[in-house]
C-alpha atoms as a PDB file:
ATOM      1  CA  UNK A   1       2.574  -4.955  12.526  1.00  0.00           C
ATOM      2  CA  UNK A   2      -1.083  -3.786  13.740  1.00  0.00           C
ATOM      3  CA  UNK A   3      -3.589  -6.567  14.120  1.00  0.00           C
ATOM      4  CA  UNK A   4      -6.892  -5.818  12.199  1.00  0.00           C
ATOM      5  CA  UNK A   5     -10.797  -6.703  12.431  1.00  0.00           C
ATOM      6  CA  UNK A   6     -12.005  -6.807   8.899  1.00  0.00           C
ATOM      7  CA  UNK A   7     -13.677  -3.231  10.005  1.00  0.00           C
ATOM      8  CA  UNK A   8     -10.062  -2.002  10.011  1.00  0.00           C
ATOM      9  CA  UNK A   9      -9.163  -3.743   7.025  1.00  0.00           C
ATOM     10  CA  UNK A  10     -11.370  -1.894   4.603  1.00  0.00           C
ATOM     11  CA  UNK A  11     -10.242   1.242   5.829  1.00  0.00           C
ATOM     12  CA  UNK A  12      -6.696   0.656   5.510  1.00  0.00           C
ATOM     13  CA  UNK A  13      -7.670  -0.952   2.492  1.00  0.00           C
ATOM     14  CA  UNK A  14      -9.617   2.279   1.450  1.00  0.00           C
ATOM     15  CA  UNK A  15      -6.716   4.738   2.728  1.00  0.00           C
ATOM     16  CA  UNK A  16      -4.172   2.932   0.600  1.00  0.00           C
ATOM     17  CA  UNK A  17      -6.331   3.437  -2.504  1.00  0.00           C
ATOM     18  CA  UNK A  18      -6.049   6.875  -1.392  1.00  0.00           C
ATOM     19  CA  UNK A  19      -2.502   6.998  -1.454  1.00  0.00           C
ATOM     20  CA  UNK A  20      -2.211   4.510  -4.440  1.00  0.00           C
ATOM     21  CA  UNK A  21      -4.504   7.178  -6.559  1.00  0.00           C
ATOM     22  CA  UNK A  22      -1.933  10.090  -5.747  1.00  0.00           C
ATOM     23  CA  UNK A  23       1.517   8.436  -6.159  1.00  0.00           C
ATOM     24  CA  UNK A  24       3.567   7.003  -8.772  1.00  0.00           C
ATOM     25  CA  UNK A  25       6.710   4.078  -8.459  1.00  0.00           C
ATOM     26  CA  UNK A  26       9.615   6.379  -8.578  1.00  0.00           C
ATOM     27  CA  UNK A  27      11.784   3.181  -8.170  1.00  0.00           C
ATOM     28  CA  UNK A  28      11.590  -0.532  -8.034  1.00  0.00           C
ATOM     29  CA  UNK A  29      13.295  -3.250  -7.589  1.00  0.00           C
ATOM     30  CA  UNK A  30      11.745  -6.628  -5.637  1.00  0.00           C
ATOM     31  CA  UNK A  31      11.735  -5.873  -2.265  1.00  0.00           C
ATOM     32  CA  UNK A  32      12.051  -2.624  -2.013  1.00  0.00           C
ATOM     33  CA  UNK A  33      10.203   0.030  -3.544  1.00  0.00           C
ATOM     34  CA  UNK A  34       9.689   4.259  -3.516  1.00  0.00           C
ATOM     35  CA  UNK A  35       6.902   5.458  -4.483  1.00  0.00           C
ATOM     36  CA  UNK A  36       6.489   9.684  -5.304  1.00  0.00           C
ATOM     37  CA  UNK A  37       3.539  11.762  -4.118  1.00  0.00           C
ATOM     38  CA  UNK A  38       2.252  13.529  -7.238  1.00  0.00           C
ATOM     39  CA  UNK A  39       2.618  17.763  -6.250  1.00  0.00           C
ATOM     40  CA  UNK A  40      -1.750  17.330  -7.289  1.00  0.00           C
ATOM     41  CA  UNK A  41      -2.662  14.700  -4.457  1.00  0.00           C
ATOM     42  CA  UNK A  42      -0.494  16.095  -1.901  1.00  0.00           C
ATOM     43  CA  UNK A  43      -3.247  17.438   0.307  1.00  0.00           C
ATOM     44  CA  UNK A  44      -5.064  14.193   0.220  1.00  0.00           C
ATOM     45  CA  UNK A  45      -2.095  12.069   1.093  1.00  0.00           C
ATOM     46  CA  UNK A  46      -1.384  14.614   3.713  1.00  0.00           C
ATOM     47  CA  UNK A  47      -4.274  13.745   5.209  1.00  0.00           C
ATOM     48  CA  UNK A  48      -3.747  10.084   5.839  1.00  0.00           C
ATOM     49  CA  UNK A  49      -1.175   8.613   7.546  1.00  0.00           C
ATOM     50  CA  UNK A  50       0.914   6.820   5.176  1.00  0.00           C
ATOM     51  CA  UNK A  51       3.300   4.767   7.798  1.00  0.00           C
ATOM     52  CA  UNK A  52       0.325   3.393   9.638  1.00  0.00           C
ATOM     53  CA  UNK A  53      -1.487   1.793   6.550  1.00  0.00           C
ATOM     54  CA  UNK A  54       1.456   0.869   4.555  1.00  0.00           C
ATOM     55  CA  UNK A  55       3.077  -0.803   7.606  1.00  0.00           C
ATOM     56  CA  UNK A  56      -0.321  -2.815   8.605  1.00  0.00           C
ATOM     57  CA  UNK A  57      -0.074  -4.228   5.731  1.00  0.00           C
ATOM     58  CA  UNK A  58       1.026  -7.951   5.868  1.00  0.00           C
ATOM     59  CA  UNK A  59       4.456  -8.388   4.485  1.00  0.00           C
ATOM     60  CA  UNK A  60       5.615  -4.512   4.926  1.00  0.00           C
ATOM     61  CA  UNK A  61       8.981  -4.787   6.781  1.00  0.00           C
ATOM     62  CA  UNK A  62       9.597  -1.237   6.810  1.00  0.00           C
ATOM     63  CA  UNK A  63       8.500   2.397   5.831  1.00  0.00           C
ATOM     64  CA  UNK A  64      10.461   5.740   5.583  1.00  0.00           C
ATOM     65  CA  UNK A  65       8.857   8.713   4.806  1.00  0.00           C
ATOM     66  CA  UNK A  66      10.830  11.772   3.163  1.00  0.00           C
ATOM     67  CA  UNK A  67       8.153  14.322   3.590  1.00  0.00           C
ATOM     68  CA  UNK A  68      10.892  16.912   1.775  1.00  0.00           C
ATOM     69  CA  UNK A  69      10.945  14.791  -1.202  1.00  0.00           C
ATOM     70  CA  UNK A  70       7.411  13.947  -0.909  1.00  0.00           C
ATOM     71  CA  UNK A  71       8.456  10.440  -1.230  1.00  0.00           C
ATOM     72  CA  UNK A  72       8.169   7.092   0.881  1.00  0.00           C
ATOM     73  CA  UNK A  73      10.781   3.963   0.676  1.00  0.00           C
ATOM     74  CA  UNK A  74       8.893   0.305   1.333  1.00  0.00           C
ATOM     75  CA  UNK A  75      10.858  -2.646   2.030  1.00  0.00           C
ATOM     76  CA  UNK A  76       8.812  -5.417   1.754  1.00  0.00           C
ATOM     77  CA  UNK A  77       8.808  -9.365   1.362  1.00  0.00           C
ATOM     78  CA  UNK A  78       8.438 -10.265  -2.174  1.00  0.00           C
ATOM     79  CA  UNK A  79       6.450 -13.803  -0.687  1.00  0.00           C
ATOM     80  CA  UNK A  80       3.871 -12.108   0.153  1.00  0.00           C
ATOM     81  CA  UNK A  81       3.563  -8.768  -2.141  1.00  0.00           C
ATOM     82  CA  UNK A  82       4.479  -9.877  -5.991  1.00  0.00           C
ATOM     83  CA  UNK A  83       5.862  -7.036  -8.073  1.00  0.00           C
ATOM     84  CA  UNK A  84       2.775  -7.069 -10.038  1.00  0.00           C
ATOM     85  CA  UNK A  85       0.796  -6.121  -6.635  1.00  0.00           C
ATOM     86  CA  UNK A  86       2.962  -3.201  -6.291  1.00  0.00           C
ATOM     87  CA  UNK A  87       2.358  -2.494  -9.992  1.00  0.00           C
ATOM     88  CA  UNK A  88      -1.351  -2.312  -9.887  1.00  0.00           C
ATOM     89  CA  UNK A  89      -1.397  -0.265  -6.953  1.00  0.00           C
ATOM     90  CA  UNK A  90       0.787   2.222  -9.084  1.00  0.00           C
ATOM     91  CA  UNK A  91      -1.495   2.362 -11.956  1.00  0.00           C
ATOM     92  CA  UNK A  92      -5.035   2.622  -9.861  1.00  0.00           C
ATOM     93  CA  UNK A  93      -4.380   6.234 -10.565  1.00  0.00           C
ATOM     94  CA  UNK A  94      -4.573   6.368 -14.065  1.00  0.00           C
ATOM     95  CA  UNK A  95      -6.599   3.170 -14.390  1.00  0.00           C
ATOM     96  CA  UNK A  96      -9.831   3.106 -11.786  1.00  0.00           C
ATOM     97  CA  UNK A  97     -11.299   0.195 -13.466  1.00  0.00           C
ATOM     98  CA  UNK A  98      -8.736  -1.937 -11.903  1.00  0.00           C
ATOM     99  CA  UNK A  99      -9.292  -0.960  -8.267  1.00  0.00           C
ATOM    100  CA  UNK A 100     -11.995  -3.272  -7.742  1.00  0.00           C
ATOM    101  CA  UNK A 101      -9.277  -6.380  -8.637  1.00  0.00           C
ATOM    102  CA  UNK A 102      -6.854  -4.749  -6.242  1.00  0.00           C
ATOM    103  CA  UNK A 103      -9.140  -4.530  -3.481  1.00  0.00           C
ATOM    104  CA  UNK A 104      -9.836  -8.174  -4.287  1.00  0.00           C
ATOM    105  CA  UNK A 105      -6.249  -9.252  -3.739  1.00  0.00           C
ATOM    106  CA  UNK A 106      -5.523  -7.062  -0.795  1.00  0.00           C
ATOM    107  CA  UNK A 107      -8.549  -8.585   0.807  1.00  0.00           C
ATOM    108  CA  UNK A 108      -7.659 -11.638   0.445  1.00  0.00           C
ATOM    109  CA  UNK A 109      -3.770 -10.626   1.780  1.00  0.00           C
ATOM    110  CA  UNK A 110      -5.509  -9.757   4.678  1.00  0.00           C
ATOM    111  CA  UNK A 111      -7.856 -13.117   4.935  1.00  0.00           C
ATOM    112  CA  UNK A 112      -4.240 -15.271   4.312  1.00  0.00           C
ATOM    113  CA  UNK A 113      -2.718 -13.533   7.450  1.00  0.00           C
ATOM    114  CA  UNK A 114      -5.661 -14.141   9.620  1.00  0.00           C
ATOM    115  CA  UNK A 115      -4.922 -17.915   8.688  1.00  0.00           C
ATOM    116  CA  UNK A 116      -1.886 -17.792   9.294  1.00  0.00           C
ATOM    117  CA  UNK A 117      -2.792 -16.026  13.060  1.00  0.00           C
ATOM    118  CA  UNK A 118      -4.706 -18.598  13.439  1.00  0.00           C
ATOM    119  CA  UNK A 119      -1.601 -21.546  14.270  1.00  0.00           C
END
């Protein structure tokens, strides 16, 4: 995992509203989710690279891209990304008034794992 200055952390946090605006859950299950670039957004998720944000994020343990099938698989711990985290994300898309509240809560992921750097 990539350590991050809180610099960092609003641009990851930025890029993966980026992503989170042009994909949809294809699949989910706690734990492990896929998530489907939408055939509009592909040039603007092309542009960012996925793997690095979504695996800086605390609690990511892995990422696999299927740029064929537009389409990424996350494994992550369920501790420390809830289902409902993963389901906001999915509907910042179609619902921008709840970006500010995800923003919120991935902030303060990122403020928990500094913490937790800390010992």
């Amino acid at each position: 995992m990539i350590k991050t200055d809180k610099i960092d952390e609003d641009k990851l946090i930025e890029g993966l509203l980026r992503i989170a605006s042009n994909i949809k859950i294809a699949h989910h299950i706690p734990g492990r989710i896929r998530l489907k670039a939408s055939l509009s957004g592909l040039n603007s998720v092309q542009e960012i690279d996925i793997k690095k944000i979504v695996g800086s994020i605390p609690g990511i343990l892995s990422v696999r891209i299927n740029p064929f099938g537009m389409s990424a698989i996350i494994e992550y711990d369920q501790e420390q990304l809830p289902c409902d985290l993963w389901v906001s994300l999915g509907e910042v898309g179609k619902r921008p008034e709840i970006a500010a509240r995800v923003v919120e809560r991935l902030q303060t992921l990122f403020s928990d794992r500094r913490r937790y750097e800390q010992f």
